[in-house]
Protein backbone atom coordinates (compact mmCIF):
# COMPACT_ATOMS: atom_id res chain seq x y z
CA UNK A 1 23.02 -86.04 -15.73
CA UNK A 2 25.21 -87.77 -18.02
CA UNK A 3 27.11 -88.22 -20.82
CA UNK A 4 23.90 -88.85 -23.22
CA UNK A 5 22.01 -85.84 -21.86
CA UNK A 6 24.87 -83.68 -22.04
CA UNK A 7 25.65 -84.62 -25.44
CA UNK A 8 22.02 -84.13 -26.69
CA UNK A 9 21.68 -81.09 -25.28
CA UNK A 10 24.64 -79.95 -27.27
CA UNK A 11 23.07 -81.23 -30.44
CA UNK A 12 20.47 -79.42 -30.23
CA UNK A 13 22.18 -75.85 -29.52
CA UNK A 14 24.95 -76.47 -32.67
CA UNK A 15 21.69 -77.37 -34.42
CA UNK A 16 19.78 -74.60 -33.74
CA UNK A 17 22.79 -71.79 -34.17
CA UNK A 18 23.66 -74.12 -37.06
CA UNK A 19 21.00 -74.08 -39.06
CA UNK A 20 20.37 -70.46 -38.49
CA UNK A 21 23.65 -69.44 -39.74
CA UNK A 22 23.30 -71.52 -42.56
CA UNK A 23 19.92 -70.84 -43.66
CA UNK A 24 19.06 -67.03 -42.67
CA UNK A 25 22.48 -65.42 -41.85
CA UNK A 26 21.55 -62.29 -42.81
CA UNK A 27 19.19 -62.60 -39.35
CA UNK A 28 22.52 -63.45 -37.55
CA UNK A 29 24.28 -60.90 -38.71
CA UNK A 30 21.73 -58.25 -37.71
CA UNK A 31 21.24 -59.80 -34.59
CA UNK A 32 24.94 -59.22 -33.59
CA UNK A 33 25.34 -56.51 -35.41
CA UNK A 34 27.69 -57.71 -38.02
CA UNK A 35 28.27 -55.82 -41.38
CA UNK A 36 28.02 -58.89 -43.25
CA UNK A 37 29.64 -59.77 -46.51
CA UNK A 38 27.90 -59.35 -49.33
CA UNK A 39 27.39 -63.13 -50.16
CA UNK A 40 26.79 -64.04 -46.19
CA UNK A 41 29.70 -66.57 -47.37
CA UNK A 42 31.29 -66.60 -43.69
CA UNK A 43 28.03 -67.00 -42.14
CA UNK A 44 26.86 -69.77 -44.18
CA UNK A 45 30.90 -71.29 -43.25
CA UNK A 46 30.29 -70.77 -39.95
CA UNK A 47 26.59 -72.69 -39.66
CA UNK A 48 28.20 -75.83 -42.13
CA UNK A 49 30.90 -76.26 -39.32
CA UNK A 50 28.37 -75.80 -36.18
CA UNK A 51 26.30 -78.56 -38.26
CA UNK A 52 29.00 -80.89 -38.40
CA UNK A 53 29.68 -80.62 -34.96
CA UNK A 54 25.71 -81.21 -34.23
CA UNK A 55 26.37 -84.43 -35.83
CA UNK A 56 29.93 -85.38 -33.76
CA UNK A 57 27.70 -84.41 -30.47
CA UNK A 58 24.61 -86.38 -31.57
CA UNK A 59 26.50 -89.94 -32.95
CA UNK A 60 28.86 -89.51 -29.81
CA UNK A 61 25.95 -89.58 -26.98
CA UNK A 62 25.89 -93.48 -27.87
CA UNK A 63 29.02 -94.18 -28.02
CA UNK A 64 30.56 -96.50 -24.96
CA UNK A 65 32.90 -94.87 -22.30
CA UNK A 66 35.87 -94.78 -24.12
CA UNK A 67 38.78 -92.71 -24.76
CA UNK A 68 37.56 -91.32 -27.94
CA UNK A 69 34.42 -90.24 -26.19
CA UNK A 70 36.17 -88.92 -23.68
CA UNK A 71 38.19 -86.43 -26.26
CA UNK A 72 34.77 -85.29 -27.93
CA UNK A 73 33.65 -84.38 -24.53
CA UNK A 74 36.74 -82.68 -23.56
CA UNK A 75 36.75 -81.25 -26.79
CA UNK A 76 32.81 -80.02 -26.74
CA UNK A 77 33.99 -78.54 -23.39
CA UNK A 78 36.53 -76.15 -24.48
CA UNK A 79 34.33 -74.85 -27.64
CA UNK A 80 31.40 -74.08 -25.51
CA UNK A 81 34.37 -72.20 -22.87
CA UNK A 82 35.60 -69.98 -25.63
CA UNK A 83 31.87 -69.80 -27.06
CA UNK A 84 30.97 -68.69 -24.17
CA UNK A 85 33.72 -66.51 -23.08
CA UNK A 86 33.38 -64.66 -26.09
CA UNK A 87 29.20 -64.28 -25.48
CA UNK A 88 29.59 -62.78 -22.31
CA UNK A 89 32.73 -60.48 -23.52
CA UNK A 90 30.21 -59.18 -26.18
CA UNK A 91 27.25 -59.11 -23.57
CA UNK A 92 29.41 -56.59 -21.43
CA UNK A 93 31.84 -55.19 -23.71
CA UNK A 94 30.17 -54.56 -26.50
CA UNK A 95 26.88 -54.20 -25.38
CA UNK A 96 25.48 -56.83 -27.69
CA UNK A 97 22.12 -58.56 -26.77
CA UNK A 98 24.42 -62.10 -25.68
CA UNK A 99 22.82 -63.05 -22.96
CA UNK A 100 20.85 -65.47 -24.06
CA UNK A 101 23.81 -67.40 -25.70
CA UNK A 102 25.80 -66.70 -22.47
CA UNK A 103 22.40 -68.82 -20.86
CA UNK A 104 22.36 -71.39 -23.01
CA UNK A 105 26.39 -72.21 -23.62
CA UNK A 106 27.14 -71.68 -19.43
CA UNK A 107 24.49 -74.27 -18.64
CA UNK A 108 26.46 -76.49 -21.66
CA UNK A 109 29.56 -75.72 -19.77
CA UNK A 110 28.41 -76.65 -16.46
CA UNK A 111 26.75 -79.88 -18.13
CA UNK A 112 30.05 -80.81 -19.64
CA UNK A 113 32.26 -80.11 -16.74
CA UNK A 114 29.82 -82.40 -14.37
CA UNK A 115 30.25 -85.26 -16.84
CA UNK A 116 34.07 -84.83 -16.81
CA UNK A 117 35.00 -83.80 -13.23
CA UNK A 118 32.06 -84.11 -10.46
CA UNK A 119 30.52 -87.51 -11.75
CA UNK A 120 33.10 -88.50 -14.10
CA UNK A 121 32.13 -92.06 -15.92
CA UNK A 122 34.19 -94.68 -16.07
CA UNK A 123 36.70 -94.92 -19.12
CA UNK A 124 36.25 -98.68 -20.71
C-alpha cells in the first residue's frame, strides 16, 4: 500500500458521499435521520465541499513525495479521524445505521496512518 492507493481510495469515498449529498440529499437526510431544511441547502454545501476534496485526493495521488503531499495526507488523515469518530459516536450513541461509514472511513484511517507512520515514504 501506498501513497497512490491510499489516495484513490479516498477519491472514491468523498466521491461517492459527495455526489450523494449533492445530488439526492433528501436520501441522506433520511438515511441519518436528519430533519432537513427545506431547500436541502446544507446538504447540497456539504456534498460541494466533499467534491472538492475528491478532487485534492485524486490530483494529489500523483504528486512526488514532497512536503505538500505530505500535508494533504496528514490532512486527509485527520478528516477521515473526526469522520469517523463521529460515525461510530452515531453508530452507538444514537443508534443510527453508521456502520457502514464507520467500515469504510476506519479502513481510510488505517490506509492513511500506514502511509504516514508504518511505511512512511521518503520526503523529496
Amino acid at each position: 500500500m501506498n501513497s497512490k492507493h491510499v489516495l484513490t481510495a479516498s477519491a472514491a469515498a468523498f466521491g461517492i458521499f459527495g455526489s450523494g449529498w449533492l445530488i439526492v440529499p433528501g436520501v441522506f437526510y433520511k438515511y441519518w435521520a436528519i430533519v432537513p431544511d427545506t431547500d436541502q441547502y446544507m446538504g447540497r454545501r456539504y456534498g460541494a465541499f466533499m467534491l472538492g476534496l475528491m478532487m485534492i485526493s485524486w490530483l494529489a495521488r500523483n504528486a512526488s513525495h514532497t512536503q505538500a503531499l505530505r500535508a494533504i495526507l496528514v490532512g486527509s488523515l485527520v478528516c477521515w479521524v473526526l469522520t469517523d469518530a463521529l460515525s461510530l459516536y452515531g453508530a452507538l450513541a444514537l443508534g443510527l445505521n453508521a456502520w457502514w461509514p464507520v467500515a469504510v472511513e476506519s479502513a481510510l484511517v488505517v490506509g492513511f496512518a500506514w502511509v504516514l507512520f508504518i511505511k512512511r515514504e521518503p520526503v523529496a
